[in-house]
N, C-alpha and C. Protein backbone atom coordinates (compact mmCIF):
# COMPACT_ATOMS: atom_id res chain seq x y z
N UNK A 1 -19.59 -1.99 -12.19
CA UNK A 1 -20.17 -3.17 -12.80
C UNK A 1 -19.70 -4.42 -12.06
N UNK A 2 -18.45 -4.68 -11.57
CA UNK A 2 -17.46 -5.69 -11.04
C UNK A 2 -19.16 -5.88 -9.72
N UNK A 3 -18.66 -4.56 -9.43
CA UNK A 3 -19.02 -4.45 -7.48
C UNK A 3 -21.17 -5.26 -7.65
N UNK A 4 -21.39 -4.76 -8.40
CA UNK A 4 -22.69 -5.19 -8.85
C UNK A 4 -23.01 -6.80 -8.93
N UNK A 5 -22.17 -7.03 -10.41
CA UNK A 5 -21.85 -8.68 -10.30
C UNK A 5 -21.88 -9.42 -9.24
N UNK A 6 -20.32 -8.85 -9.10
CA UNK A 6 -20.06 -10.03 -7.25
C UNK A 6 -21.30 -9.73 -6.27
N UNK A 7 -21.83 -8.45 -5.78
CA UNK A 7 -22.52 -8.69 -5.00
C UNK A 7 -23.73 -9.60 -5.02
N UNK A 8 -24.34 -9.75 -6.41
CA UNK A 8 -25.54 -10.51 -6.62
C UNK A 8 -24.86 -11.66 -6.50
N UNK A 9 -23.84 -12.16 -6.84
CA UNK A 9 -23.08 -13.48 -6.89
C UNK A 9 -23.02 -14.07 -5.25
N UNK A 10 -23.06 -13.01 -4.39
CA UNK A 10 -22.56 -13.30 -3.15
C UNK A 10 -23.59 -13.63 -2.71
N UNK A 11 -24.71 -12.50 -2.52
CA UNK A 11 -26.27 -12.24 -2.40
C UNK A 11 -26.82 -14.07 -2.59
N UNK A 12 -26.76 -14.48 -3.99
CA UNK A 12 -27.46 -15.59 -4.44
C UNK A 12 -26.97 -16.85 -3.98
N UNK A 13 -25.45 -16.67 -3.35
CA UNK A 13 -24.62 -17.74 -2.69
C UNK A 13 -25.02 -17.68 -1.64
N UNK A 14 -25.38 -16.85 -0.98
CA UNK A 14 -25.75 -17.17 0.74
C UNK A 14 -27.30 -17.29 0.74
N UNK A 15 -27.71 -16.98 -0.07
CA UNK A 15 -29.45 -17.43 0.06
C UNK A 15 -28.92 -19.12 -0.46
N UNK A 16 -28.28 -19.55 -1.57
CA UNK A 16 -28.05 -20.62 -1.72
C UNK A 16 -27.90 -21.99 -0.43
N UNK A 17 -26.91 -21.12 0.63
CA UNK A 17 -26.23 -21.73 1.57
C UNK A 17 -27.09 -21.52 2.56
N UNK A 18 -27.76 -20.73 3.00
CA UNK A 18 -28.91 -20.52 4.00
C UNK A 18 -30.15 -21.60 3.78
N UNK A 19 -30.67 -21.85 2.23
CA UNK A 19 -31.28 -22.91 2.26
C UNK A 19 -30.77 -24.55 2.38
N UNK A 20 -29.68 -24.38 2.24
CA UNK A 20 -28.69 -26.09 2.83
C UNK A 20 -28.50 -25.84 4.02
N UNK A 21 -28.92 -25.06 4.68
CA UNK A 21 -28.11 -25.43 6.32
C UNK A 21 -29.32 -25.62 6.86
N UNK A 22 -30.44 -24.85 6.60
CA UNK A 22 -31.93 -24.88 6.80
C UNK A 22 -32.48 -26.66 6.73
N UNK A 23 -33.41 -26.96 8.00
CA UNK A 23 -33.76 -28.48 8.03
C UNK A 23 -34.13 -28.56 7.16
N UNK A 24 -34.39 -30.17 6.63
CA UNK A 24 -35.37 -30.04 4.96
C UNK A 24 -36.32 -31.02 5.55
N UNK A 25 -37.66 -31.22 4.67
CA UNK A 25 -38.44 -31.72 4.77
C UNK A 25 -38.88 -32.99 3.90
N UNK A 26 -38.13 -32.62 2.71
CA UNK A 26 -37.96 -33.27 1.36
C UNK A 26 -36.90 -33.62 1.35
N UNK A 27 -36.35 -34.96 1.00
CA UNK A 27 -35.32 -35.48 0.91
C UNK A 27 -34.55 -35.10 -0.39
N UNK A 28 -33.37 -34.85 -0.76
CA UNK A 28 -32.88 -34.34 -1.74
C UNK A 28 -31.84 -35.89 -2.62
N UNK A 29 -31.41 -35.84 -3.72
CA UNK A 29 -31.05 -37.31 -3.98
C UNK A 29 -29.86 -37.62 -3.28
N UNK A 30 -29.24 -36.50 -2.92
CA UNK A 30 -27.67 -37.24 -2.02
C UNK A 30 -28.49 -38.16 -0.62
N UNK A 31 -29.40 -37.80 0.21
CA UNK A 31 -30.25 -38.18 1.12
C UNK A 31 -31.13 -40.01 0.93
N UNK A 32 -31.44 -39.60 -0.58
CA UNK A 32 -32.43 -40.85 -0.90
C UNK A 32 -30.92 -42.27 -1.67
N UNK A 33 -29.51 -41.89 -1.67
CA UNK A 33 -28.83 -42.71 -1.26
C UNK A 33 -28.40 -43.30 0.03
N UNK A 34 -28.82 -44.60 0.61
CA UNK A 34 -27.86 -44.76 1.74
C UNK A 34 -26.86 -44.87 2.29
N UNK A 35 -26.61 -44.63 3.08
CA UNK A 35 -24.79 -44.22 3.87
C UNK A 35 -24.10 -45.64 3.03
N UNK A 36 -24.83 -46.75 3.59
CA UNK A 36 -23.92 -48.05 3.36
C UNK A 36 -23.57 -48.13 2.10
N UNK A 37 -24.25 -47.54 1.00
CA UNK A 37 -24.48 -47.55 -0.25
C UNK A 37 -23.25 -46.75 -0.65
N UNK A 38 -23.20 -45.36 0.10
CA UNK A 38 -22.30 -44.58 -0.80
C UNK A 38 -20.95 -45.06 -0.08
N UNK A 39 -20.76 -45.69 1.19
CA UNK A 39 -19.65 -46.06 1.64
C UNK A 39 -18.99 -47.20 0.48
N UNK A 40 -19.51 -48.25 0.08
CA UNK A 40 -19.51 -49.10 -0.81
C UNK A 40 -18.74 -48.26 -2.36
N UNK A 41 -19.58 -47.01 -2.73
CA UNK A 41 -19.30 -46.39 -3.43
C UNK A 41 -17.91 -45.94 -3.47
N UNK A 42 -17.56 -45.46 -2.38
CA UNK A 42 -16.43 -45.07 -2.08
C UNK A 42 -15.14 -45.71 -2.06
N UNK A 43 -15.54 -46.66 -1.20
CA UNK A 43 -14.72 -47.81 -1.32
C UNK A 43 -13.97 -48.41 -2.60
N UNK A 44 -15.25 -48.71 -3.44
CA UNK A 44 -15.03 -48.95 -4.98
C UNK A 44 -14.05 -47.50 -5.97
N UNK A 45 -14.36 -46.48 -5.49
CA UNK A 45 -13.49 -45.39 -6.15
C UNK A 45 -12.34 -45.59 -6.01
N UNK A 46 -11.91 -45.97 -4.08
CA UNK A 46 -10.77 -46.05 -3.76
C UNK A 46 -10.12 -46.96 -4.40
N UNK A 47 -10.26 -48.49 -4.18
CA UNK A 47 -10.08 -49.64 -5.45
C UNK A 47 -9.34 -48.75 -6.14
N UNK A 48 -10.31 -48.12 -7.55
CA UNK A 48 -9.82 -47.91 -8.84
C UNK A 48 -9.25 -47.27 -8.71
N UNK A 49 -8.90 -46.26 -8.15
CA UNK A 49 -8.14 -45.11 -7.88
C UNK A 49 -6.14 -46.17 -7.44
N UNK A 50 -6.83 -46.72 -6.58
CA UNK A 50 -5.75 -47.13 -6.12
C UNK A 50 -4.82 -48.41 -7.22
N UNK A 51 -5.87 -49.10 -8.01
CA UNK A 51 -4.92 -50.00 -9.23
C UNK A 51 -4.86 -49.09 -10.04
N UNK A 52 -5.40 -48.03 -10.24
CA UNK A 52 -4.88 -46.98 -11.52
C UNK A 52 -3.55 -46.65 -11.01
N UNK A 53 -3.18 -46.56 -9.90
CA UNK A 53 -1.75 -46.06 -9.65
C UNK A 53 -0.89 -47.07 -9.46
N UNK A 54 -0.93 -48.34 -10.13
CA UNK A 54 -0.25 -49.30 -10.05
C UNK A 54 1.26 -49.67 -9.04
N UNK A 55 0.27 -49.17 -7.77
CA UNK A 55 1.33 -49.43 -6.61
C UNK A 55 2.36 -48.14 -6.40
N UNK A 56 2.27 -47.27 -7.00
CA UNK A 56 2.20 -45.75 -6.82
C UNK A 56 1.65 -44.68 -5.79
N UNK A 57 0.23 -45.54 -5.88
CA UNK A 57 -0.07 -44.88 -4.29
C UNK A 57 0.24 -44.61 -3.36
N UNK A 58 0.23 -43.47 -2.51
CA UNK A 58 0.73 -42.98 -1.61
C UNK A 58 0.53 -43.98 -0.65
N UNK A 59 1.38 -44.40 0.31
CA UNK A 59 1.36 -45.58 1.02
C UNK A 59 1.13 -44.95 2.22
N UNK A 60 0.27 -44.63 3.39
CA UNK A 60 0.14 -44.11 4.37
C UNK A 60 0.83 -45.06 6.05
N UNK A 61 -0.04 -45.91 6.10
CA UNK A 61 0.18 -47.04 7.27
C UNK A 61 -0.88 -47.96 7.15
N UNK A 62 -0.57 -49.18 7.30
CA UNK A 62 -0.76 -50.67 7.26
C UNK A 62 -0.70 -51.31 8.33
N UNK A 63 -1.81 -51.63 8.93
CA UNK A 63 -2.11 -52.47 10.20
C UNK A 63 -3.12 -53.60 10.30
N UNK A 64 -2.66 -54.61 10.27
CA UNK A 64 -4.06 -55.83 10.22
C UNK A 64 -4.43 -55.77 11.19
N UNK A 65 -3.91 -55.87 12.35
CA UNK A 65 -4.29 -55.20 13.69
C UNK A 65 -5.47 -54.67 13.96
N UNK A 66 -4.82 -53.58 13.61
CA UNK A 66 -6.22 -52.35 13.66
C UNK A 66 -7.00 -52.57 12.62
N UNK A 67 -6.97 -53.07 11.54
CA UNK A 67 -7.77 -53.03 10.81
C UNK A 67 -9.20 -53.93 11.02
N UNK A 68 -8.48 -55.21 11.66
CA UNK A 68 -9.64 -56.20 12.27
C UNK A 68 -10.23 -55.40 13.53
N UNK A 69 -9.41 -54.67 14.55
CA UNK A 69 -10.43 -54.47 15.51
C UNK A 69 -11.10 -53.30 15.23
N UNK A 70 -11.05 -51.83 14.19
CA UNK A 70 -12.00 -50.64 13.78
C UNK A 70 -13.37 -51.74 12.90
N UNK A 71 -12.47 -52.97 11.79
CA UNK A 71 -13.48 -53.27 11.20
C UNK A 71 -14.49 -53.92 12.09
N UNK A 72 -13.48 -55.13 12.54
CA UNK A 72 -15.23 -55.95 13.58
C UNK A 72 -15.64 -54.86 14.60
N UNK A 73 -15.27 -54.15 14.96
CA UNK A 73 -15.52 -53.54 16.30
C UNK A 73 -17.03 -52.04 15.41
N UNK A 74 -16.48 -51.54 14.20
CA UNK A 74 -17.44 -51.10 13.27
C UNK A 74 -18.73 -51.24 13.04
N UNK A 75 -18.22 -53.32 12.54
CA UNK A 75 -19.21 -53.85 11.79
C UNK A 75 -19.94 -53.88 13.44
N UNK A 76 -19.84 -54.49 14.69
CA UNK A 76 -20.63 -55.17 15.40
C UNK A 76 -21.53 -53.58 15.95
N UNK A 77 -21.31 -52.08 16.16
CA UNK A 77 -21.84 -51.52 16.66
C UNK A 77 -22.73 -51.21 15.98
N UNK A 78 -22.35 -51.19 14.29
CA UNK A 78 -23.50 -50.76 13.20
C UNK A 78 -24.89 -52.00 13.30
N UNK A 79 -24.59 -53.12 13.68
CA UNK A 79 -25.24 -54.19 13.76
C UNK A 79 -26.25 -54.53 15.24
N UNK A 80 -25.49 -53.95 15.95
CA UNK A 80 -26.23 -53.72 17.57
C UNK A 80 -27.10 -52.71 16.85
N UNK A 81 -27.04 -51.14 16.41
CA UNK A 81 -27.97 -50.48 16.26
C UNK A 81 -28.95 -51.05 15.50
N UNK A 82 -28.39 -51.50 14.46
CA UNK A 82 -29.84 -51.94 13.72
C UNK A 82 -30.68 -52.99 14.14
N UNK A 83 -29.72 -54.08 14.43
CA UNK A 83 -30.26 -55.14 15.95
C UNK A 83 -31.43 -54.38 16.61
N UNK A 84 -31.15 -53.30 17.22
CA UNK A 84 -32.06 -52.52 18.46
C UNK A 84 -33.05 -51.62 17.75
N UNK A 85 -32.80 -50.96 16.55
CA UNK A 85 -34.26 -50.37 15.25
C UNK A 85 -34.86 -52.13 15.02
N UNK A 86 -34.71 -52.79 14.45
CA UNK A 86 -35.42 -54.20 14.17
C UNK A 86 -36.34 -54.64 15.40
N UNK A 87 -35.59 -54.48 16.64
CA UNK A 87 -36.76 -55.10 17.71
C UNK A 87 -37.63 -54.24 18.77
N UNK A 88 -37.27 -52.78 18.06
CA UNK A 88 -38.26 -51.77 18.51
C UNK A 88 -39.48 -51.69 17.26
N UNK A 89 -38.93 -52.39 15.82
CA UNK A 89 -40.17 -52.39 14.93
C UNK A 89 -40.12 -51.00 14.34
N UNK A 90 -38.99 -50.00 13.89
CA UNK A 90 -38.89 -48.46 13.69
C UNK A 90 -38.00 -48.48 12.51
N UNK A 91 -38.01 -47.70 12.00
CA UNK A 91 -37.35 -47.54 10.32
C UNK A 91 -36.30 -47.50 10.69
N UNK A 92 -35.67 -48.28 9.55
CA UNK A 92 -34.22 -47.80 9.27
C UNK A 92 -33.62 -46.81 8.65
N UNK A 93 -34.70 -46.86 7.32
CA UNK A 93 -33.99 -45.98 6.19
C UNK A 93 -33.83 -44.14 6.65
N UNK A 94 -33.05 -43.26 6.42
CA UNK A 94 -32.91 -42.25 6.81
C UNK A 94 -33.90 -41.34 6.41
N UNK A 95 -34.35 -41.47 4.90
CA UNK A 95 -35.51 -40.60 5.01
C UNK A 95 -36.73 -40.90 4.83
N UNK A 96 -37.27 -41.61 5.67
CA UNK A 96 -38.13 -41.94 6.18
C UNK A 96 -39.05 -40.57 6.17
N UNK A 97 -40.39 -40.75 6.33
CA UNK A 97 -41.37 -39.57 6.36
C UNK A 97 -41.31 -39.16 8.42
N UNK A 98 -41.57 -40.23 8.72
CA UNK A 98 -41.45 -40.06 10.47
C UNK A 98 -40.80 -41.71 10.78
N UNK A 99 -40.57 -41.93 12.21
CA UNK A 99 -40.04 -43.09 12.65
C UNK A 99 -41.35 -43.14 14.08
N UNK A 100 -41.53 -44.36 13.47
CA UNK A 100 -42.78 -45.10 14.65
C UNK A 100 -42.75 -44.73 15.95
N UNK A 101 -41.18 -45.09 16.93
CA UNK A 101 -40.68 -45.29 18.18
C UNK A 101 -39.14 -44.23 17.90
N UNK A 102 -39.19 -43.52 19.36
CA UNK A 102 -37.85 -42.96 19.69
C UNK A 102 -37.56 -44.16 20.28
N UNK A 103 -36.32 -44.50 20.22
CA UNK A 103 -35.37 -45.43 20.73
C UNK A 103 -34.26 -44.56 21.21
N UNK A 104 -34.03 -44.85 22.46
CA UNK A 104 -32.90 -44.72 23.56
C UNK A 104 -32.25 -45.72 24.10
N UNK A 105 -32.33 -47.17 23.75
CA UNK A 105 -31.67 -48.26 24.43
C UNK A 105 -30.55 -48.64 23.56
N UNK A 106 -29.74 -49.41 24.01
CA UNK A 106 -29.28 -50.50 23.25
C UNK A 106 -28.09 -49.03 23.17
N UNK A 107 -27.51 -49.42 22.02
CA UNK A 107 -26.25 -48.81 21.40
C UNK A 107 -26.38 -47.24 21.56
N UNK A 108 -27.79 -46.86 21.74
CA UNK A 108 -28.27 -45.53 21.20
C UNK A 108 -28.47 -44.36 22.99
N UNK A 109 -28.31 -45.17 23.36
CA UNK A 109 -27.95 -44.80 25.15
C UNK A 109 -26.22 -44.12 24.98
N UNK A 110 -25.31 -44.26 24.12
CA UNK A 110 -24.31 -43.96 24.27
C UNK A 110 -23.82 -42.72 23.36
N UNK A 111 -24.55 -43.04 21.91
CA UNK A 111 -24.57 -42.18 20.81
C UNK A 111 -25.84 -41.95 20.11
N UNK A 112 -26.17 -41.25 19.48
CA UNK A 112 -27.48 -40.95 18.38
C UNK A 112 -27.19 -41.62 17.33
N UNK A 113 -26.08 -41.73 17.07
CA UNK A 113 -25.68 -42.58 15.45
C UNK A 113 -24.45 -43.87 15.63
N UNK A 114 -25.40 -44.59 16.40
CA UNK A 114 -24.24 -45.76 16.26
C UNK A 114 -23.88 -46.36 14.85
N UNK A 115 -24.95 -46.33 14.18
CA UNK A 115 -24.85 -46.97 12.68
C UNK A 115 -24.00 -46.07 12.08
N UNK A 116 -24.05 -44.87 11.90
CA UNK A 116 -23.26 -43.96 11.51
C UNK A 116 -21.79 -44.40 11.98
N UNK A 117 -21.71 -44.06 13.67
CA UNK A 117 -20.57 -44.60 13.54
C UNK A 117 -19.71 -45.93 13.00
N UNK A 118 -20.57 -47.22 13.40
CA UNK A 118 -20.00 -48.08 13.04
C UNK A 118 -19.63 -48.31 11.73
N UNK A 119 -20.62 -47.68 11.08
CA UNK A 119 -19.54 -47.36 9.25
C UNK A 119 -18.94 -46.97 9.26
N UNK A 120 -18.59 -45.99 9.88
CA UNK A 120 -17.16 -45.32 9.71
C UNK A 120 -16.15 -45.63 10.31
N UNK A 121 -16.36 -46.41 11.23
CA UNK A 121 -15.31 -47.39 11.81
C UNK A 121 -14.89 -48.11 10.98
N UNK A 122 -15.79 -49.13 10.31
CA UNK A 122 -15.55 -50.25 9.71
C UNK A 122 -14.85 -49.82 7.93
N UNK A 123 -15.29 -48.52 7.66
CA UNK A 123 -14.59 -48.02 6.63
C UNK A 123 -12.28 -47.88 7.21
N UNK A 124 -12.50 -47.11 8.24
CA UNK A 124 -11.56 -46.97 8.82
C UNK A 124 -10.64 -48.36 9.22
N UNK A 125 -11.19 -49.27 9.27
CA UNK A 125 -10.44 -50.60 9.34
C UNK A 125 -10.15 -51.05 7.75
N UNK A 126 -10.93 -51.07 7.18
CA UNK A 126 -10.57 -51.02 5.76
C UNK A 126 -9.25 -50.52 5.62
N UNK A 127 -9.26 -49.24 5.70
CA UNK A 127 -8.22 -48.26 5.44
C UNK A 127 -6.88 -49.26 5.82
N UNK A 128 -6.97 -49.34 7.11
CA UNK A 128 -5.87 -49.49 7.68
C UNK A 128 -5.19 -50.92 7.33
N UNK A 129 -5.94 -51.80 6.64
CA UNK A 129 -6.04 -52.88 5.72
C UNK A 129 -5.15 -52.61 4.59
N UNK A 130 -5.50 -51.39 3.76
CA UNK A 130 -5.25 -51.24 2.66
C UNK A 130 -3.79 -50.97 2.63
N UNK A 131 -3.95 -49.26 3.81
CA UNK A 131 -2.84 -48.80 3.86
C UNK A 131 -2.56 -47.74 2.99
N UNK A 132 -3.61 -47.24 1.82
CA UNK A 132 -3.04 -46.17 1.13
C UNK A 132 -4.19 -44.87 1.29
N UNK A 133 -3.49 -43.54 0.85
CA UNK A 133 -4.28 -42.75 1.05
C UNK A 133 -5.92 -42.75 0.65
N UNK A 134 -5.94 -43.06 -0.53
CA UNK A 134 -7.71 -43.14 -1.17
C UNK A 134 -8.84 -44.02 -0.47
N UNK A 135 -7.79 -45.00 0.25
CA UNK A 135 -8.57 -45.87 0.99
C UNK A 135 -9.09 -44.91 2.68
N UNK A 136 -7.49 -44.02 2.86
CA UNK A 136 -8.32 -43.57 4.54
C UNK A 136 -8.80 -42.10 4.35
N UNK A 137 -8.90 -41.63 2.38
CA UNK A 137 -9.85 -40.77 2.38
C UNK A 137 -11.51 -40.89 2.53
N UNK A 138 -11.98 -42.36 2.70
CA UNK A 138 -13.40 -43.27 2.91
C UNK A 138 -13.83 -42.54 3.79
N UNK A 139 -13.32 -43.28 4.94
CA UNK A 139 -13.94 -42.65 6.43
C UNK A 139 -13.67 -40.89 6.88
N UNK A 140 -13.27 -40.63 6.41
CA UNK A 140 -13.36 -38.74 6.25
C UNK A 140 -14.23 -38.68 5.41
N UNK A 141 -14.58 -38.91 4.58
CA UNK A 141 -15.87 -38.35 3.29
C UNK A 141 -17.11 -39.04 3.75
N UNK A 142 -17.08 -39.98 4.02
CA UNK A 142 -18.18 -40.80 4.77
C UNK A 142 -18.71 -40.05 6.00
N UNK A 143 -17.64 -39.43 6.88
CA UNK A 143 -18.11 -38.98 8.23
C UNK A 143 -18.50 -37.41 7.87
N UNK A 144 -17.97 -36.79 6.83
CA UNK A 144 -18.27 -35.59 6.66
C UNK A 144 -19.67 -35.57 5.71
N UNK A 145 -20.13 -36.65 5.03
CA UNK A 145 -21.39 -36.80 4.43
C UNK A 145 -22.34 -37.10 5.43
N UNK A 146 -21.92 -37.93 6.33
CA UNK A 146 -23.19 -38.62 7.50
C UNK A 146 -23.44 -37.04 8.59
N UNK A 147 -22.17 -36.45 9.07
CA UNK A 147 -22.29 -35.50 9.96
C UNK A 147 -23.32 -34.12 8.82
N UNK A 148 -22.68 -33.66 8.04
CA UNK A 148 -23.04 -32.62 7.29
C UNK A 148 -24.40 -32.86 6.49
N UNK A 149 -24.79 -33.89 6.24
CA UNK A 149 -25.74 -34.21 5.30
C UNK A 149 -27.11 -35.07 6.07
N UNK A 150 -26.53 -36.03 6.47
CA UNK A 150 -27.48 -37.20 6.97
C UNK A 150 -27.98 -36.97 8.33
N UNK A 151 -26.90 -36.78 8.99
CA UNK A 151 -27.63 -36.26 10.34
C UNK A 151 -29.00 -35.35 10.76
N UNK A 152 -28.13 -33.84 10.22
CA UNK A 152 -28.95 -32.95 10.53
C UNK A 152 -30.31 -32.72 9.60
N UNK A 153 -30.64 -33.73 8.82
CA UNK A 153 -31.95 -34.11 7.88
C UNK A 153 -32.69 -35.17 9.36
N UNK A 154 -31.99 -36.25 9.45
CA UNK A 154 -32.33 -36.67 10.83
C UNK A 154 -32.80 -36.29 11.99
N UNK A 155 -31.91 -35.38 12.25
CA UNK A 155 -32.17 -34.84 13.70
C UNK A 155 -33.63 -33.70 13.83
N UNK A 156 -33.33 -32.93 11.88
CA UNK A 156 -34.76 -31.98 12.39
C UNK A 156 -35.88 -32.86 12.38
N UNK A 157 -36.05 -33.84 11.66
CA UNK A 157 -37.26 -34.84 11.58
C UNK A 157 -37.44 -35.35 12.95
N UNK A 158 -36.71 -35.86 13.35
CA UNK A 158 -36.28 -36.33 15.01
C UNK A 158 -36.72 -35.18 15.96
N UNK A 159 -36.58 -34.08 15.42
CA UNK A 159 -37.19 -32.40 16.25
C UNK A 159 -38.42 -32.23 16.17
N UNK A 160 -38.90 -32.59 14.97
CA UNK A 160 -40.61 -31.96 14.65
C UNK A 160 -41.62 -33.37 15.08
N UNK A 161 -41.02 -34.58 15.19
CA UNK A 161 -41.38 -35.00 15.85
C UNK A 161 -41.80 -35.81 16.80
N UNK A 162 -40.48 -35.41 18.03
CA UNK A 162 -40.72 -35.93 19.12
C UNK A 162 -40.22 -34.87 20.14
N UNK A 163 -39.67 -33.53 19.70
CA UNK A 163 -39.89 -32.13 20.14
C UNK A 163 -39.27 -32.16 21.80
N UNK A 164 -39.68 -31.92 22.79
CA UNK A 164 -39.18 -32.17 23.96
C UNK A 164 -38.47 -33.42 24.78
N UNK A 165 -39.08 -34.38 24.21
CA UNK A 165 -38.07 -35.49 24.59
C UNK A 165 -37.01 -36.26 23.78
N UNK A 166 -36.79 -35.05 22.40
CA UNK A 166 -35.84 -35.29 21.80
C UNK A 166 -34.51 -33.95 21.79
N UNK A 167 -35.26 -32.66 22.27
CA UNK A 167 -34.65 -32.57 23.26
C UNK A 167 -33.55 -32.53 24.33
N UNK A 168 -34.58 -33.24 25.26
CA UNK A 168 -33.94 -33.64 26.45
C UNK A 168 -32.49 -34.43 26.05
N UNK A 169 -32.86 -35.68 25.02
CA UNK A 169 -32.01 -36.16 24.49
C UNK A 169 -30.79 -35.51 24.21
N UNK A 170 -31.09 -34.89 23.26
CA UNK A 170 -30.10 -34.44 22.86
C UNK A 170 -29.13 -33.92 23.83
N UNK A 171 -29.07 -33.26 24.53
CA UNK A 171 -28.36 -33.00 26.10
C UNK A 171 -27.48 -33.96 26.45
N UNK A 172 -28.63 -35.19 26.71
CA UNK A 172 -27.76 -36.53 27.32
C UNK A 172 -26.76 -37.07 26.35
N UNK A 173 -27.54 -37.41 25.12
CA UNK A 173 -26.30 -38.20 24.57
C UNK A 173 -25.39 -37.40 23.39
N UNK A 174 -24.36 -37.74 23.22
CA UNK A 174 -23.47 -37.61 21.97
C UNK A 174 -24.18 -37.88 20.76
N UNK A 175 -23.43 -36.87 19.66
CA UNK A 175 -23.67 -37.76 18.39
C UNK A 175 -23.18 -38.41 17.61
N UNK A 176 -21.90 -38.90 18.28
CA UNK A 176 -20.69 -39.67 17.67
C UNK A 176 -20.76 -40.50 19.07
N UNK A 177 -19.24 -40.82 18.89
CA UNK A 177 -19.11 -42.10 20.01
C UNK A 177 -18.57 -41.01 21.70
């Protein structure tokens, strides 16, 4: 009876997991939030998280330093990309049905997700601002939502259609920095 159970349990978990790894076509609601949105989100958890422990928090490392150059250096690459979607005239939002123009210039000659990255930079300067753990758990949950989630919804849409010269792309550039 055990061996029965678990196996359907297992059975229904990997059909489960086979359809999340599978491109989607339909945006699902973690998707129809935006990155900047849930970064914000996060951010705000960290906050509360962090005055709930009334200076209790695990204190990691503290750098204004670094914190100004991940943040401006963040904010300005997330801002070049969208700078360079704005004057190609091509969507921003991620789930978009299709995007007008492939774009290869500008920020996007170096990486596929400069915006991506530069949030997570600019989360990561945060951090290092703050100085406590909840704050430099941001940019890990952020990068593991954008890589695991946002991307590869991206990239198959980005596949179906522009197919060979996306591609080619893919070859040339990174999808981080």
């Amino acid at each position: 009876m055990f061996y029965i159970c678990s196996t359907t349990i297992f059975a229904a978990g990997k059909k489960e997991f086979a359809q999340m790894r599978a491109p989607q076509t339909n945006p699902n609601w973690v998707l129809k939030i935006p990155p900047p949105v849930w970064a914000l989100a996060m951010l705000a958890v960290a906050f509360g998280i962090d005055r709930a422990m009334d200076g209790r928090a695990i204190f990691l490392f503290r750098s204004s330093a670094l914190a100004l150059l991940f943040g401006v250096g963040g904010f300005a690459l997330a801002a070049w990309g969208r700078t360079t979607f704005a004057k190609e005239d091509t969507e921003i939002i991620p789930t978009s049905p299709s995007n007008k123009k492939f774009v290869t210039r500008g920020p996007f000659r170096f990486s596929r997700n400069p915006m991506y990255s530069g949030l997570v930079l600019l989360t990561l300067g945060i951090a290092f601002y703050a100085g406590t753990l909840p704050f430099f758990a941001v940019p890990v949950l952020l990068f593991l939502l954008c890589n695991f989630v946002f991307i590869p919804f991206e990239e198959a849409k980005m596949q179906r259609q522009f197919d060979a010269q996306y591609t080619d792309y893919l070859r040339r550039v990174r999808r981080w920095i």
